[in-house]
Protein backbone atom coordinates (compact mmCIF):
# COMPACT_ATOMS: atom_id res chain seq x y z
CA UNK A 1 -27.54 30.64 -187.72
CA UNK A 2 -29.46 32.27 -184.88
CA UNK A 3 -31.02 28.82 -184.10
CA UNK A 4 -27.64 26.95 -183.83
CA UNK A 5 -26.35 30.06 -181.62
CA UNK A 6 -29.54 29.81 -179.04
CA UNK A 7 -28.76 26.04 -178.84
CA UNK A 8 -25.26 25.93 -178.08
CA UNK A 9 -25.92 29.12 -175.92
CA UNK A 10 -28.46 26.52 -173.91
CA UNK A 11 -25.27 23.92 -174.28
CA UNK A 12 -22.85 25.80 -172.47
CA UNK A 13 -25.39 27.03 -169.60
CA UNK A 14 -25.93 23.51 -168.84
CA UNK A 15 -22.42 22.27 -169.00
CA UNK A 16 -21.92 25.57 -166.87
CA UNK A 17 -24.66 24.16 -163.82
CA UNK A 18 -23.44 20.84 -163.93
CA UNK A 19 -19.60 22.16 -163.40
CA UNK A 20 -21.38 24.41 -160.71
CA UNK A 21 -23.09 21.40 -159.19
CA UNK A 22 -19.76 19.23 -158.62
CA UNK A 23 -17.52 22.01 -157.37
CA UNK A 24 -20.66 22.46 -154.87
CA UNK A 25 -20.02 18.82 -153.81
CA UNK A 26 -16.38 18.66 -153.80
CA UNK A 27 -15.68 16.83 -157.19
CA UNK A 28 -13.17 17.99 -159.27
CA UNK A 29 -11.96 16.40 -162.79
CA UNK A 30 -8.80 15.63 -162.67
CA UNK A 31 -7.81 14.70 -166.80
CA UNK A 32 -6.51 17.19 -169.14
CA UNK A 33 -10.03 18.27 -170.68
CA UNK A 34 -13.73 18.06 -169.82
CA UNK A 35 -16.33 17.20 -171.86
CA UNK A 36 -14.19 14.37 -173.63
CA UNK A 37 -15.37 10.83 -173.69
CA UNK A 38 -12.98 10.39 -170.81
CA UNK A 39 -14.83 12.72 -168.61
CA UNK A 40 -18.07 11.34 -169.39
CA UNK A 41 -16.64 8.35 -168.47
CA UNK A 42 -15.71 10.08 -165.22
CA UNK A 43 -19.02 11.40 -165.06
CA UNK A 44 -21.07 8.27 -165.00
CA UNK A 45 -18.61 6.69 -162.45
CA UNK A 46 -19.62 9.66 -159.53
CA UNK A 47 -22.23 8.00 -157.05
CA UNK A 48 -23.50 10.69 -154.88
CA UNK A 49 -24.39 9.90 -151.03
CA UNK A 50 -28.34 11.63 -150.54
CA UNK A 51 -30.14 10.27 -153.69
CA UNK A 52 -31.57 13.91 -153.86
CA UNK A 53 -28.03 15.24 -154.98
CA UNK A 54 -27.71 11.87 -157.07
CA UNK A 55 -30.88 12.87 -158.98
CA UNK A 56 -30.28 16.12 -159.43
CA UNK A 57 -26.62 15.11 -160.85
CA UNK A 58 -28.13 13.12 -163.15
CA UNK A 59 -30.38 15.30 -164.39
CA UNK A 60 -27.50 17.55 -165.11
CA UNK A 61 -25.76 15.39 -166.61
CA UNK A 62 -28.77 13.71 -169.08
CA UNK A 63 -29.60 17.98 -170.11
CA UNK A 64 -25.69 18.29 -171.19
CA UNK A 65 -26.00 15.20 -173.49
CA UNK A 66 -29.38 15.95 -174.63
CA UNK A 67 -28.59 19.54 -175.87
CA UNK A 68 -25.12 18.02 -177.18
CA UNK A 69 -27.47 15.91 -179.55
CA UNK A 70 -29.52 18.77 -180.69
CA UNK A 71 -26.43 20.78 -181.27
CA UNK A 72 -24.97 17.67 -183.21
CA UNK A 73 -28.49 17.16 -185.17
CA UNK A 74 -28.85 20.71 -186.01
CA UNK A 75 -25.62 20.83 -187.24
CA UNK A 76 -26.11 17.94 -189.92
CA UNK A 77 -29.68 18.99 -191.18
CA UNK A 78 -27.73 22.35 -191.41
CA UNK A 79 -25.11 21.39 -193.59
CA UNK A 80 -27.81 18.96 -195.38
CA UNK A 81 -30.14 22.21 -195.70
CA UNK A 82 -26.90 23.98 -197.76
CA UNK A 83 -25.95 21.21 -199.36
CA UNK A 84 -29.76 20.63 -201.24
CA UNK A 85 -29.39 24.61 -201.54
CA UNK A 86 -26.11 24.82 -203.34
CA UNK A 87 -27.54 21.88 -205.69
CA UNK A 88 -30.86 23.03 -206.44
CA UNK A 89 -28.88 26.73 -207.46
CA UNK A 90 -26.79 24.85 -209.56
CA UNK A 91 -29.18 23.00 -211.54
CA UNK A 92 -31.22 25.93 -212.51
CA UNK A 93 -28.39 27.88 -213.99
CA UNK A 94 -29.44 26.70 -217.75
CA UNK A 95 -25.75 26.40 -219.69
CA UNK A 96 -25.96 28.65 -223.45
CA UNK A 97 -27.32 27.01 -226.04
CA UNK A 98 -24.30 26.20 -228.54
CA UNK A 99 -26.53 26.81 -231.17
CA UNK A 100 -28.37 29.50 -230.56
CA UNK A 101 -25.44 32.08 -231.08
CA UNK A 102 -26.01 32.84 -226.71
């Protein structure tokens, strides 16, 4: 849907600043992939020395997970949404009436 398009458009922008941000700084992730649990993990282990750059890191960091949530939420009620939709079609298809000759 359009919806779930603008949000993980918003997903990858901020995944996109934060990667920005650390290259900026000199911090590169050194594991096979990024955004695994591993590089969160690697994530909340950076300590930046100016608290300015260690707030604006972590403001980075708290958008990525928030939109990831949003993405993840909008995915269910999405699939919930289609689900209810598929039912409620189903149920209103009457079957013939044996008897009726239909």
């Amino acid at each position: 849907t359009r919806a779930r398009e603008d949000m993980k458009h918003l997903q990858c922008q901020a995944k996109q600043r934060l990667s920005a941000f650390l290259l900026r700084h000199g911090q590169s992730y050194g594991g096979k992939s990024h955004w695994t649990q591993a590089h969160y993990r690697w994530l909340e282990g950076l300590k930046f020395s100016q608290s300015v750059q260690q707030i604006v890191f972590q403001e980075y960091v708290d958008t990525v997970k928030l939109l990831s949530q949003r993405v993840a939420a909008l995915d269910e009620q999405l699939s919930s949404a289609a689900a209810a939709s598929i039912s409620t079609s189903n149920s209103r298809r009457r079957p013939p009436d044996r008897y009726s000759g239909q």
